[in-house]
C-alpha atoms as a PDB file:
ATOM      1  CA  UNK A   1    -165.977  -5.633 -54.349  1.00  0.00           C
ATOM      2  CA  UNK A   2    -163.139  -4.153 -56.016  1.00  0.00           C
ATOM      3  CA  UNK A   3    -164.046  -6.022 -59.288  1.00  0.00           C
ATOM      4  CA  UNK A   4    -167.684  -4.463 -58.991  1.00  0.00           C
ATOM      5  CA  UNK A   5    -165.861  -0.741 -58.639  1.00  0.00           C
ATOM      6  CA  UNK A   6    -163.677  -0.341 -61.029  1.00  0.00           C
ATOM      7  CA  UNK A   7    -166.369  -1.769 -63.704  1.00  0.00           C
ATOM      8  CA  UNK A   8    -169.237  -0.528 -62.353  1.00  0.00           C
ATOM      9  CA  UNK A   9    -169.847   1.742 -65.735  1.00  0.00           C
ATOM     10  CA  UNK A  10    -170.221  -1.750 -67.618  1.00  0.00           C
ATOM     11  CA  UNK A  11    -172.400  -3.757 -65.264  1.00  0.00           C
ATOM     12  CA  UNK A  12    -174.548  -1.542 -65.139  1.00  0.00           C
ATOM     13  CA  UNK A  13    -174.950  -1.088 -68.901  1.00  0.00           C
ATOM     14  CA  UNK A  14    -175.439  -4.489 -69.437  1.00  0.00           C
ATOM     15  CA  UNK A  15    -177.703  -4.701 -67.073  1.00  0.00           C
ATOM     16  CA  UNK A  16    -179.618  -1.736 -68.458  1.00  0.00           C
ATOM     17  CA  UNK A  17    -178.909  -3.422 -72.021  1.00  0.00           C
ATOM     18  CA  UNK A  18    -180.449  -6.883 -70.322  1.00  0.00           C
ATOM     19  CA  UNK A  19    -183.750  -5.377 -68.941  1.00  0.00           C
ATOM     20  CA  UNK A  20    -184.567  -3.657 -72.702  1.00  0.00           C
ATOM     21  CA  UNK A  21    -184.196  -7.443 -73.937  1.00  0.00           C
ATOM     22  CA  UNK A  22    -186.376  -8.514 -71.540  1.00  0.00           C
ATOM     23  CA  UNK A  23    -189.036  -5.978 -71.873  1.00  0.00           C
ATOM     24  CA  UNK A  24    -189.226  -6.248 -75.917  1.00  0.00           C
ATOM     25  CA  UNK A  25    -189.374 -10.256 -75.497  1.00  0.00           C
ATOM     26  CA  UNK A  26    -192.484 -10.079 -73.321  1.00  0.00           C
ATOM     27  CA  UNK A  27    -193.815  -6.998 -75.678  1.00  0.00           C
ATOM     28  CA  UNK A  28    -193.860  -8.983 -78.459  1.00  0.00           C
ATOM     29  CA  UNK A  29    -195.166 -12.160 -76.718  1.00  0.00           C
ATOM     30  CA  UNK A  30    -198.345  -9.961 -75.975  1.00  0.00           C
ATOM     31  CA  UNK A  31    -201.342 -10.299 -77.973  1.00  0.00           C
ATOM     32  CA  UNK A  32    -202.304  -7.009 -79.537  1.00  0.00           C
ATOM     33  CA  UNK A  33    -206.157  -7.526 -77.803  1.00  0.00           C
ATOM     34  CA  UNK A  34    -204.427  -6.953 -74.173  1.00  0.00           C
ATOM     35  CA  UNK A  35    -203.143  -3.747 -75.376  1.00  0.00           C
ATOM     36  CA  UNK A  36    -206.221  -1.383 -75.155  1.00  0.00           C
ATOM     37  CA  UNK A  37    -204.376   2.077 -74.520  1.00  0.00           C
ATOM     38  CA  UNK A  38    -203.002   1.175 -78.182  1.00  0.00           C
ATOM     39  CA  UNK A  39    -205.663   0.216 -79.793  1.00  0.00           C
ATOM     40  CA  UNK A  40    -207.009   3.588 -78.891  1.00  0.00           C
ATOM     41  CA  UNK A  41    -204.373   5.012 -80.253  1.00  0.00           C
ATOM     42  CA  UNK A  42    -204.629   3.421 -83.223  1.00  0.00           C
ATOM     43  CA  UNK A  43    -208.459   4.011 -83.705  1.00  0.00           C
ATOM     44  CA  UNK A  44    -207.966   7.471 -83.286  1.00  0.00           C
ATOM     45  CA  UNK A  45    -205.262   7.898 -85.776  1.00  0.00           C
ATOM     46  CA  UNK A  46    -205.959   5.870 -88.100  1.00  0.00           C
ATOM     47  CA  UNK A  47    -208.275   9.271 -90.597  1.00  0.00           C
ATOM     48  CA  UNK A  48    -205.761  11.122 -90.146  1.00  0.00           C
ATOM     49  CA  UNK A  49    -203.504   8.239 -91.556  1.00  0.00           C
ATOM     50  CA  UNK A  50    -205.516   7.843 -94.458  1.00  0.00           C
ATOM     51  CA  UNK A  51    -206.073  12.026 -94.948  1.00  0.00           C
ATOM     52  CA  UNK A  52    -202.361  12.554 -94.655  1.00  0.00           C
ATOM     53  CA  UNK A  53    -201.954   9.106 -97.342  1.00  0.00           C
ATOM     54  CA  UNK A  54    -204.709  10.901 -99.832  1.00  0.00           C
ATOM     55  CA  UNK A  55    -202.535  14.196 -99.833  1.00  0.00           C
ATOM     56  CA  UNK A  56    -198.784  11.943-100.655  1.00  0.00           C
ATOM     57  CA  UNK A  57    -200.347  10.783-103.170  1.00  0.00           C
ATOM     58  CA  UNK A  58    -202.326  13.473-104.551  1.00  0.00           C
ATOM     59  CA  UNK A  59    -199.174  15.793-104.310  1.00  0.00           C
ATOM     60  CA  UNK A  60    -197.336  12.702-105.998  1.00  0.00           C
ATOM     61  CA  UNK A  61    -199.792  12.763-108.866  1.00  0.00           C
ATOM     62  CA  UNK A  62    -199.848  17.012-108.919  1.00  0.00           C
ATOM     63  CA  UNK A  63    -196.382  16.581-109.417  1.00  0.00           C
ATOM     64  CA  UNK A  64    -196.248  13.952-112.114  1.00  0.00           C
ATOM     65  CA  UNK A  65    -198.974  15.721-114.380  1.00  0.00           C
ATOM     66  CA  UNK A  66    -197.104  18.941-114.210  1.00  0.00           C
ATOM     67  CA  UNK A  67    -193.559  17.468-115.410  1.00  0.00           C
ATOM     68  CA  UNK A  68    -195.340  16.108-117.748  1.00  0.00           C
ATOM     69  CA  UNK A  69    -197.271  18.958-118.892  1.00  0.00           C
ATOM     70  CA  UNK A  70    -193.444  21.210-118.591  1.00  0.00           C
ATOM     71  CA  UNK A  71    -192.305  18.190-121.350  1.00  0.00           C
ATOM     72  CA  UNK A  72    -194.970  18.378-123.259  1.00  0.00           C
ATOM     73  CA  UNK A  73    -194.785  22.407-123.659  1.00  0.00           C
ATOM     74  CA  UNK A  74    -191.474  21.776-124.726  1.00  0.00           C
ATOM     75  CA  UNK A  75    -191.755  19.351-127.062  1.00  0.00           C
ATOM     76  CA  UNK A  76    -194.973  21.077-128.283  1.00  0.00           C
ATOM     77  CA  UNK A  77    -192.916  24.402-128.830  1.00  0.00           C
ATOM     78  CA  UNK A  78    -189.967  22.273-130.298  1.00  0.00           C
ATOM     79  CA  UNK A  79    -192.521  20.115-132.961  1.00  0.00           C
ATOM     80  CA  UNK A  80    -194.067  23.865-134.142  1.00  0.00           C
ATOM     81  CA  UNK A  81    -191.093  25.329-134.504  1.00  0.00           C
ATOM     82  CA  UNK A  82    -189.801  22.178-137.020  1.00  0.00           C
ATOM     83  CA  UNK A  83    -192.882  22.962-138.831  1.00  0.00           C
ATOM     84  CA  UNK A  84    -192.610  26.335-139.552  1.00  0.00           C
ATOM     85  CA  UNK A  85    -188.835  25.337-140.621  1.00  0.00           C
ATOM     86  CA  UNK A  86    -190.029  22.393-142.941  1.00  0.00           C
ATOM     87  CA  UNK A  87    -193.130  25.062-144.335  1.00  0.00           C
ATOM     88  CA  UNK A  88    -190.061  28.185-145.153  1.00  0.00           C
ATOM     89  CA  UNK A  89    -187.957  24.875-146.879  1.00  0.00           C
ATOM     90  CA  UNK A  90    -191.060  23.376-148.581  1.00  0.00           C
ATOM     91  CA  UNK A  91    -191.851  27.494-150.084  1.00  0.00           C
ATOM     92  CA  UNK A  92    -188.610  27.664-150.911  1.00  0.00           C
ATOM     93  CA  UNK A  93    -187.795  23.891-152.516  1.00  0.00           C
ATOM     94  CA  UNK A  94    -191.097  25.038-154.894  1.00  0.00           C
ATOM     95  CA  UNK A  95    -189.656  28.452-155.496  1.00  0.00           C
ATOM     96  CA  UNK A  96    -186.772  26.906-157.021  1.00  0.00           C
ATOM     97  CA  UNK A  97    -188.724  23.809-159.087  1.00  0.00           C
ATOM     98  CA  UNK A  98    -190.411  26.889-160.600  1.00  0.00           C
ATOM     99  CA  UNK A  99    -187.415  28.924-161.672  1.00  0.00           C
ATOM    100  CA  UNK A 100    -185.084  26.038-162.638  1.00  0.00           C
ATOM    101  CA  UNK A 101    -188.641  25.163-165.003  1.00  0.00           C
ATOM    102  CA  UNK A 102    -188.662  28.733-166.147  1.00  0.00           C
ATOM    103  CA  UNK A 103    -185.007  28.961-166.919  1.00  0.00           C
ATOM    104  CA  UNK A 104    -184.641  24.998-168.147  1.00  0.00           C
ATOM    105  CA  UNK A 105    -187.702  26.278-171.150  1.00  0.00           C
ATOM    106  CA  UNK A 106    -185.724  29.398-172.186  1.00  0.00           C
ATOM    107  CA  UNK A 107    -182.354  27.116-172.727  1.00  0.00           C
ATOM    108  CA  UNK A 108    -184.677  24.545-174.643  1.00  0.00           C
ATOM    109  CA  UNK A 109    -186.004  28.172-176.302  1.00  0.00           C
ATOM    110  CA  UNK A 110    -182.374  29.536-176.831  1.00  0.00           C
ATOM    111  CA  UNK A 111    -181.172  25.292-178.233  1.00  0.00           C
ATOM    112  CA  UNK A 112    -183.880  26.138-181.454  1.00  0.00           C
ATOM    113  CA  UNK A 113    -182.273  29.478-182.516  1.00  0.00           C
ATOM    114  CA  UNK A 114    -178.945  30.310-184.458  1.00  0.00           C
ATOM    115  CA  UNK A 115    -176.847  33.514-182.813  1.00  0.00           C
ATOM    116  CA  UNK A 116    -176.375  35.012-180.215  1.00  0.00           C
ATOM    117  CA  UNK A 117    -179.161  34.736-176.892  1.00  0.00           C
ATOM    118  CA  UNK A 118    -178.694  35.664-173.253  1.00  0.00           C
ATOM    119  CA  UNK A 119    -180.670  34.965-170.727  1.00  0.00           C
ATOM    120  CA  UNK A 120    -181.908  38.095-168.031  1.00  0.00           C
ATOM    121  CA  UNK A 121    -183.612  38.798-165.099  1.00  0.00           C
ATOM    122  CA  UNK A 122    -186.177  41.165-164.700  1.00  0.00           C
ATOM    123  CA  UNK A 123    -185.610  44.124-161.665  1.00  0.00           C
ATOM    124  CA  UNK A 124    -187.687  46.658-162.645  1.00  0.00           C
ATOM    125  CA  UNK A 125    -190.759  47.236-164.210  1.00  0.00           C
ATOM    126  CA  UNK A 126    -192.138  51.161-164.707  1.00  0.00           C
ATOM    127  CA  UNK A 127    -195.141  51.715-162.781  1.00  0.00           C
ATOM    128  CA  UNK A 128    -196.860  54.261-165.131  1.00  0.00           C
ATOM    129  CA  UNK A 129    -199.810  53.067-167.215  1.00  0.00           C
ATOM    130  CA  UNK A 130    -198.554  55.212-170.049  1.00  0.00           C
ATOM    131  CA  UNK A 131    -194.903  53.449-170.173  1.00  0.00           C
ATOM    132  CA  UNK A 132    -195.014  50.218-170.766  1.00  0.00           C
ATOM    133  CA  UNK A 133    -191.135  48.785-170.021  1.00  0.00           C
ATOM    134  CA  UNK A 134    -189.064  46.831-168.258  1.00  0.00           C
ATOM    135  CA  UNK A 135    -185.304  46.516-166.967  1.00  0.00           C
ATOM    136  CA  UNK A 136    -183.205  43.441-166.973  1.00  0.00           C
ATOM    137  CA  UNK A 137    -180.174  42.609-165.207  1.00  0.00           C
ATOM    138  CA  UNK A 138    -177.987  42.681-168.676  1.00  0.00           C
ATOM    139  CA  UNK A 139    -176.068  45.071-170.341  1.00  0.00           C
ATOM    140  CA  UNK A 140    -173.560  45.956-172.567  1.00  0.00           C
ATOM    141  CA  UNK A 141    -170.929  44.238-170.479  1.00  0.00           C
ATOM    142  CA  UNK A 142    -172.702  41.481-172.053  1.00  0.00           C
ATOM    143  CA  UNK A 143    -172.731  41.904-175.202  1.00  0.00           C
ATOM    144  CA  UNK A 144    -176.560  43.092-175.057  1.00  0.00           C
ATOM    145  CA  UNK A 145    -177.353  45.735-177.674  1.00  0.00           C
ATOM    146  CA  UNK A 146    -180.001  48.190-178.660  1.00  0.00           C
ATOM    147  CA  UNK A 147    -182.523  46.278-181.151  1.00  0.00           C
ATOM    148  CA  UNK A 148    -182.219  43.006-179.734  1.00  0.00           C
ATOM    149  CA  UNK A 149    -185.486  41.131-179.352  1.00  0.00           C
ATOM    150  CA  UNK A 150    -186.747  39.988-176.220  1.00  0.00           C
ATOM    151  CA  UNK A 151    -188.750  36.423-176.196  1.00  0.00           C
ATOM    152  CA  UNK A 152    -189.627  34.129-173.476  1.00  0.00           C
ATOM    153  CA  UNK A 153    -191.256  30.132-174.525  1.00  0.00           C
ATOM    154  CA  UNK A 154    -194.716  31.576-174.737  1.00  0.00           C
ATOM    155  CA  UNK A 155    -194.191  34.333-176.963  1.00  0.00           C
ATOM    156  CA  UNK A 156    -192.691  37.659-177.738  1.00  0.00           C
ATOM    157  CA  UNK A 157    -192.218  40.285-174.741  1.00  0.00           C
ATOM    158  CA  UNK A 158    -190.741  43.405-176.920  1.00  0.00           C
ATOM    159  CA  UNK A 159    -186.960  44.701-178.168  1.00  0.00           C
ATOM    160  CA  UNK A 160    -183.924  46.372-175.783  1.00  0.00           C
ATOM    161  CA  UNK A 161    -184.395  50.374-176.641  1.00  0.00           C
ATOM    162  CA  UNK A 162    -181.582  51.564-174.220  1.00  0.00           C
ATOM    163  CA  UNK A 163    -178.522  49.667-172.670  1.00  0.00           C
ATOM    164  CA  UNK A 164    -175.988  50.248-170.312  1.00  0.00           C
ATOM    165  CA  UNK A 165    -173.552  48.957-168.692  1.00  0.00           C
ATOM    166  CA  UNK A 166    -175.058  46.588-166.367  1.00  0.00           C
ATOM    167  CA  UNK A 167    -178.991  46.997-167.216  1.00  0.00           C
ATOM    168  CA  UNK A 168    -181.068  47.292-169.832  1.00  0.00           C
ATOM    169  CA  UNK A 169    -184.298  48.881-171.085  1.00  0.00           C
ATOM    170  CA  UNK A 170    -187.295  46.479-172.781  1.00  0.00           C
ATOM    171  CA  UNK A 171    -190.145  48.383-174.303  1.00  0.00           C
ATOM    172  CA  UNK A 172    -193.101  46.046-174.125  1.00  0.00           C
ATOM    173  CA  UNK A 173    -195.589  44.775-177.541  1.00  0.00           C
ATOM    174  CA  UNK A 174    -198.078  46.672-175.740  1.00  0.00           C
ATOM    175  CA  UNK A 175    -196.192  50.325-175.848  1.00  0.00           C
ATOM    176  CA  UNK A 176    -197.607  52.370-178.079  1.00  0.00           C
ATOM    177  CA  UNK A 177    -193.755  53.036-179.634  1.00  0.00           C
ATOM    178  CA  UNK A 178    -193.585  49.063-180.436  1.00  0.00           C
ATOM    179  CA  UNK A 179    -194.047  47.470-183.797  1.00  0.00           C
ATOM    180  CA  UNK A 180    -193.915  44.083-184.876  1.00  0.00           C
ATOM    181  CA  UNK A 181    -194.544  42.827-188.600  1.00  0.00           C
ATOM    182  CA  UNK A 182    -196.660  39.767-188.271  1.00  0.00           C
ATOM    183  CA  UNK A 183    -198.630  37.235-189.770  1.00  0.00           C
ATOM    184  CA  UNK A 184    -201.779  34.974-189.468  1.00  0.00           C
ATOM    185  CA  UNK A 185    -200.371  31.531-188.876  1.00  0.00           C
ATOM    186  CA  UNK A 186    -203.961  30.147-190.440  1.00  0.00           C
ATOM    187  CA  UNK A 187    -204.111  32.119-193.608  1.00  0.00           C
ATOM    188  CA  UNK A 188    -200.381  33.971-193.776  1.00  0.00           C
ATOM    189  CA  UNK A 189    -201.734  37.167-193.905  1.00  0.00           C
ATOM    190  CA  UNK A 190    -199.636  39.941-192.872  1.00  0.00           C
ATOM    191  CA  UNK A 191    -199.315  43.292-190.738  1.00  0.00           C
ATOM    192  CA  UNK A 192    -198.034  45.086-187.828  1.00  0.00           C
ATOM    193  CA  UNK A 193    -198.809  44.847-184.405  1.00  0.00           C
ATOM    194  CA  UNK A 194    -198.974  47.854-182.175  1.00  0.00           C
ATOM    195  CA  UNK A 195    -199.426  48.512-178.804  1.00  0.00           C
ATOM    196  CA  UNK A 196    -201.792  51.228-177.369  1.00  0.00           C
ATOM    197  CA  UNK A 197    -204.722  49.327-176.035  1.00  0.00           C
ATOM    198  CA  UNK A 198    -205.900  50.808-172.613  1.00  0.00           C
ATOM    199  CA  UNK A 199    -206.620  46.786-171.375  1.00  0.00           C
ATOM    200  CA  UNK A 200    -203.382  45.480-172.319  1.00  0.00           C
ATOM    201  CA  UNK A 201    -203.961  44.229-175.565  1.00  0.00           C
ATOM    202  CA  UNK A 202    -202.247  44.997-179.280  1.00  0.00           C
ATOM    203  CA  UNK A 203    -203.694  46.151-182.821  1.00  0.00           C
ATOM    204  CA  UNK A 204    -203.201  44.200-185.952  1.00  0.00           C
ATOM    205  CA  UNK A 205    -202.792  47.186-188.403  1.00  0.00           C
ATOM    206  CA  UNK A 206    -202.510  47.415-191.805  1.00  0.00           C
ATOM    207  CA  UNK A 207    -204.170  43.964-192.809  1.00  0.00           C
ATOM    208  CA  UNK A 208    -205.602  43.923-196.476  1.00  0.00           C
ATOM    209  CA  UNK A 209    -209.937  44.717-196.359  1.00  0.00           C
ATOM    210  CA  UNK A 210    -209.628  40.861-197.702  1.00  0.00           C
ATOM    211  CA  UNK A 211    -207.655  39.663-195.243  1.00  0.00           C
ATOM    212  CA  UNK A 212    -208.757  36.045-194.127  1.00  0.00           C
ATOM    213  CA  UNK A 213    -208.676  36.842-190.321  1.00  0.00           C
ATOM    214  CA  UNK A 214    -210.992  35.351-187.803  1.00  0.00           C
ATOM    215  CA  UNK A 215    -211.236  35.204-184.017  1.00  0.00           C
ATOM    216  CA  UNK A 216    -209.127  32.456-182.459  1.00  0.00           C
ATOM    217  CA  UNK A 217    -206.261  32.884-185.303  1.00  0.00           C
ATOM    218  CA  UNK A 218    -202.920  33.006-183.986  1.00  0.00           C
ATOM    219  CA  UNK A 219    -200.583  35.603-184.780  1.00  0.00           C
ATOM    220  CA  UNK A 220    -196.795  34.771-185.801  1.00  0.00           C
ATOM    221  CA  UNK A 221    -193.682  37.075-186.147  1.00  0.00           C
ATOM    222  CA  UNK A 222    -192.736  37.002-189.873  1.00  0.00           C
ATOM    223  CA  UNK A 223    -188.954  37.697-189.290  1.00  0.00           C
ATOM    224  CA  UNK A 224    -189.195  40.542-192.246  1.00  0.00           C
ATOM    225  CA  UNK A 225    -188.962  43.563-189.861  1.00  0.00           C
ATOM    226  CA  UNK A 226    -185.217  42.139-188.920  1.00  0.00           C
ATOM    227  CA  UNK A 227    -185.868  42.232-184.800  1.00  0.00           C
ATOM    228  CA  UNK A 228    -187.721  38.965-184.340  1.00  0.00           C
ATOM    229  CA  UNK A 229    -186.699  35.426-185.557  1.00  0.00           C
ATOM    230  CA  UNK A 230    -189.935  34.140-188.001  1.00  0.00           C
ATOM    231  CA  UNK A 231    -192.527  32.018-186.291  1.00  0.00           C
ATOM    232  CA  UNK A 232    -192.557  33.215-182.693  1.00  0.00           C
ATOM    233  CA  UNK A 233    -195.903  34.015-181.186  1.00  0.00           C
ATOM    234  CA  UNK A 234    -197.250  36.997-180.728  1.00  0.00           C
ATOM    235  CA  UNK A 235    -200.878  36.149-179.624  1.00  0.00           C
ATOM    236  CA  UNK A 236    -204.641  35.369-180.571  1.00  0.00           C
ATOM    237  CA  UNK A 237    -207.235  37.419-182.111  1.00  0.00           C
ATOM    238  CA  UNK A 238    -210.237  38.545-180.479  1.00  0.00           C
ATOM    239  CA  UNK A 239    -211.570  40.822-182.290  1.00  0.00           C
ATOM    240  CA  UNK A 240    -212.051  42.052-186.167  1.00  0.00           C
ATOM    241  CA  UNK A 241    -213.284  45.234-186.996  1.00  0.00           C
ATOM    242  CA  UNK A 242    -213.506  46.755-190.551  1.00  0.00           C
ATOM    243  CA  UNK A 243    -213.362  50.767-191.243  1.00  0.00           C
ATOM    244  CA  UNK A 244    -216.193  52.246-192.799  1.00  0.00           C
ATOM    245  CA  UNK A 245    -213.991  53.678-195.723  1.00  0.00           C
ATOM    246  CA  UNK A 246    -210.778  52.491-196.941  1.00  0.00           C
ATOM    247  CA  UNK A 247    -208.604  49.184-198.228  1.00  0.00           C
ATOM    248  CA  UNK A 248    -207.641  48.290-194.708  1.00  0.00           C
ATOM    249  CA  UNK A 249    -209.108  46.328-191.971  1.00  0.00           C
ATOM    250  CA  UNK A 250    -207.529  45.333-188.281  1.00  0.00           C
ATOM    251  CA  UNK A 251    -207.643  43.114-185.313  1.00  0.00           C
ATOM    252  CA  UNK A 252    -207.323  42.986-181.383  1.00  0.00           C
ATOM    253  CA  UNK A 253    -204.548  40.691-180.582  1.00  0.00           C
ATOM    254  CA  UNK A 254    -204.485  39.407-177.192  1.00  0.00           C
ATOM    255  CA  UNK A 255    -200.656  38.890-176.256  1.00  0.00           C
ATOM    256  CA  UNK A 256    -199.101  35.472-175.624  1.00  0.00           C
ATOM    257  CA  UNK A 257    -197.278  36.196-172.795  1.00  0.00           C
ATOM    258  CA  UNK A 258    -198.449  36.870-169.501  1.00  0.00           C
ATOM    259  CA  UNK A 259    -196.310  41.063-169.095  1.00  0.00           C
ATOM    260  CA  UNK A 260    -197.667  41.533-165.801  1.00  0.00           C
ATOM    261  CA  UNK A 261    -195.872  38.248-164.384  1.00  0.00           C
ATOM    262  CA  UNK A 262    -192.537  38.299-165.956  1.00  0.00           C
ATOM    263  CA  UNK A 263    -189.642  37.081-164.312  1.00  0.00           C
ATOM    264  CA  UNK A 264    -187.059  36.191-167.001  1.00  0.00           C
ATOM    265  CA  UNK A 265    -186.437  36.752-170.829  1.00  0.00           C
ATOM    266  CA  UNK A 266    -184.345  35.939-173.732  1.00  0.00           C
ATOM    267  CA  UNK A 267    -182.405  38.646-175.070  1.00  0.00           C
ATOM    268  CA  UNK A 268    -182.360  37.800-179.088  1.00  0.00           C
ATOM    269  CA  UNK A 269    -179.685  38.882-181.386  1.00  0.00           C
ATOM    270  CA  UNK A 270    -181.485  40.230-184.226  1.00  0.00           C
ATOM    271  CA  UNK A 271    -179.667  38.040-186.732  1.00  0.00           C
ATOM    272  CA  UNK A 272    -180.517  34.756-184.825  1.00  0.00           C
ATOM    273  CA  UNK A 273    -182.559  32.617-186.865  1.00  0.00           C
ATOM    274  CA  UNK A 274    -184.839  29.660-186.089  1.00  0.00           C
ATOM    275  CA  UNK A 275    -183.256  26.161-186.281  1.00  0.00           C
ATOM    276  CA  UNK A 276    -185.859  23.430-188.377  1.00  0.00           C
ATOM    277  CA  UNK A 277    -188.417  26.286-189.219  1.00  0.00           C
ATOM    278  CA  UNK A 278    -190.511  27.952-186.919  1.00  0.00           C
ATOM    279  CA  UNK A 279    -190.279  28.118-183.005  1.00  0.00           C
ATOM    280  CA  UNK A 280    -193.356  28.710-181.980  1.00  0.00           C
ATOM    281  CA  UNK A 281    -194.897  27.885-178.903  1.00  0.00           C
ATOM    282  CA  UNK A 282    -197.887  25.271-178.393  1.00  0.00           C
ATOM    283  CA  UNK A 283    -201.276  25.447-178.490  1.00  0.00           C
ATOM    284  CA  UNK A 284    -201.658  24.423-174.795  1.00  0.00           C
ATOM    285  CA  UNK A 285    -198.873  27.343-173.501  1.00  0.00           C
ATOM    286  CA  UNK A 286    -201.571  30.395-174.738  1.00  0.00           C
ATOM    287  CA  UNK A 287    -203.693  31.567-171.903  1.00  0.00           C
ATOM    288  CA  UNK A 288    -207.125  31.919-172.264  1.00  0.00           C
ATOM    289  CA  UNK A 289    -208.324  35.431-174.860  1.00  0.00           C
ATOM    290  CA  UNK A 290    -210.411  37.651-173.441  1.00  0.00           C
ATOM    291  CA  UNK A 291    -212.321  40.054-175.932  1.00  0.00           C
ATOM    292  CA  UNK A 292    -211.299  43.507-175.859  1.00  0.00           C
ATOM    293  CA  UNK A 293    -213.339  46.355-176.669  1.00  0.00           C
ATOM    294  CA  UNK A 294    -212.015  48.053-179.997  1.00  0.00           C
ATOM    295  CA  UNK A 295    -212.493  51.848-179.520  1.00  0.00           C
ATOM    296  CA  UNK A 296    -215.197  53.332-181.883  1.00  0.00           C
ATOM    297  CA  UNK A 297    -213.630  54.699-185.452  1.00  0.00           C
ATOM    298  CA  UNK A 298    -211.130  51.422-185.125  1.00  0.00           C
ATOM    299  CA  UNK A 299    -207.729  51.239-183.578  1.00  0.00           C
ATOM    300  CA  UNK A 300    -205.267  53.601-185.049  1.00  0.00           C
ATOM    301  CA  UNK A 301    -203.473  53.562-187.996  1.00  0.00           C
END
């Protein structure tokens, strides 16, 4: 009796512990039929098993198609924002093709003359109709001087008239102040080209009544006015008219080069001279004439 006293606390949990053991043998010895009460149970639980199952796994799929859609924003967002980098590089990759062309034909330009040639940029261009002229980023700093001609690979652009320090004036072979003595490269007849034209084109002046000159000629620098080294082109013809009265006849000359576009030029000492005859440009390098109207009366004098 004393033994069952002082360990009273653990008999009786082991017996407690011995009855569970007993009652979870027979439970699982039972056949699920004799269980009614939980078959009930079971029955009657059994939609909302399969509502609450329909919801996990809907929520589960909610869940998955938003992270995805969160990645996909991001690496939609990410992919456009490569693109418009790679389109900027791409612009500016061509941007660069085009000026390293444009300044690789002026050295080939500048390799076929004797003296002195620099190459410029154009910053300026007046916005008046009745100046034609540009300004270039060269000046007396170096060595650029009043009288030098200025030439690009397709043609003749016009001579420095005022120089600086740093800058430089160009009056353009469309001005009304420029002249140019010139030739037909066909039939080597000469005269002077002035501007003045209200559609951007020149006047042939002071050809001979005789003159062989026809439409489609092309017009040359003749190197005898001491600006412009011989053979460089000046444009095409597009027109011949003949005064009523008088020795003279003269031409529309559509200009070589394309004024409104310029980006660089050669700056010409006016004592350079053409290496292995002339320099002029190719056929292929003049853009299309258009036909200007020559003003009743002729162009001027």
């Amino acid at each position: 009796m004393e033994f069952l006293r002082r360990n009273r606390l653990l008999l009786s949990a082991a017996s407690l512990l011995v009855c569970s053991l007993l009652l979870v043998s027979i439970t699982i010895r039972q056949q699920p039929s004799r269980d009614p009460v939980g078959r009930l149970l079971l029955d009657a639980l059994a939609p909302f098993q399969v509502v609450f199952s329909w919801f996990g796994r809907s929520a589960g799929h909610l869940w998955s198609n938003y992270v995805d859609v969160v990645d996909s924003g991001r690496d939609n967002e990410a992919l456009q924002a490569r693109v418009v980098a790679l389109e900027g590089e791409l612009l500016r990759v061509a941007e660069l093709e085009n000026e390293n062309r444009r300044l690789g034909d002026l050295l080939s330009l500048r390799a076929r003359l004797q003296g002195n040639a620099y190459g410029a940029r154009v910053i300026a261009r007046d916005p008046g109709p009745l100046s034609m002229m540009l300004t270039v980023d060269r000046g007396a700093r170096d060595d650029v001087r009043r009288g030098m001609a200025a030439v690009t690979p397709q043609g003749v652009v016009g001579r420095v008239v005022e120089v600086s320090a740093t800058v430089s004036r160009i009056v353009l072979l469309t001005d009304h102040n420029s002249g140019i003595d010139a030739m037909v490269q066909r039939s080597r007849a000469r005269g002077v080209v002035q501007g003045g034209a209200d559609d951007g084109a020149c006047y042939m002046n002071y050809l001979h009544r005789d003159a062989d000159v026809q439409v489609g000629d092309r017009v040359l620098t003749s190197g005898l006015d001491g600006i412009f080294p011989k053979g460089l082109v000046v444009g095409e013809v597009v027109e011949v008219g003949r005064r009523h009265r008088g020795l003279l006849q003269a031409a529309v000359i559509q200009p070589s080069v394309a004024l409104d576009r310029l980006e660089e030029v050669l700056l010409v000492d006016p004592a350079a001279q053409p290496i292995e005859g002339a320099v002029s440009a190719p056929e292929e390098s003049l853009p299309a004439a258009t036909p200007a109207a020559m003003p009743a009366g002729g162009p001027p004098a």
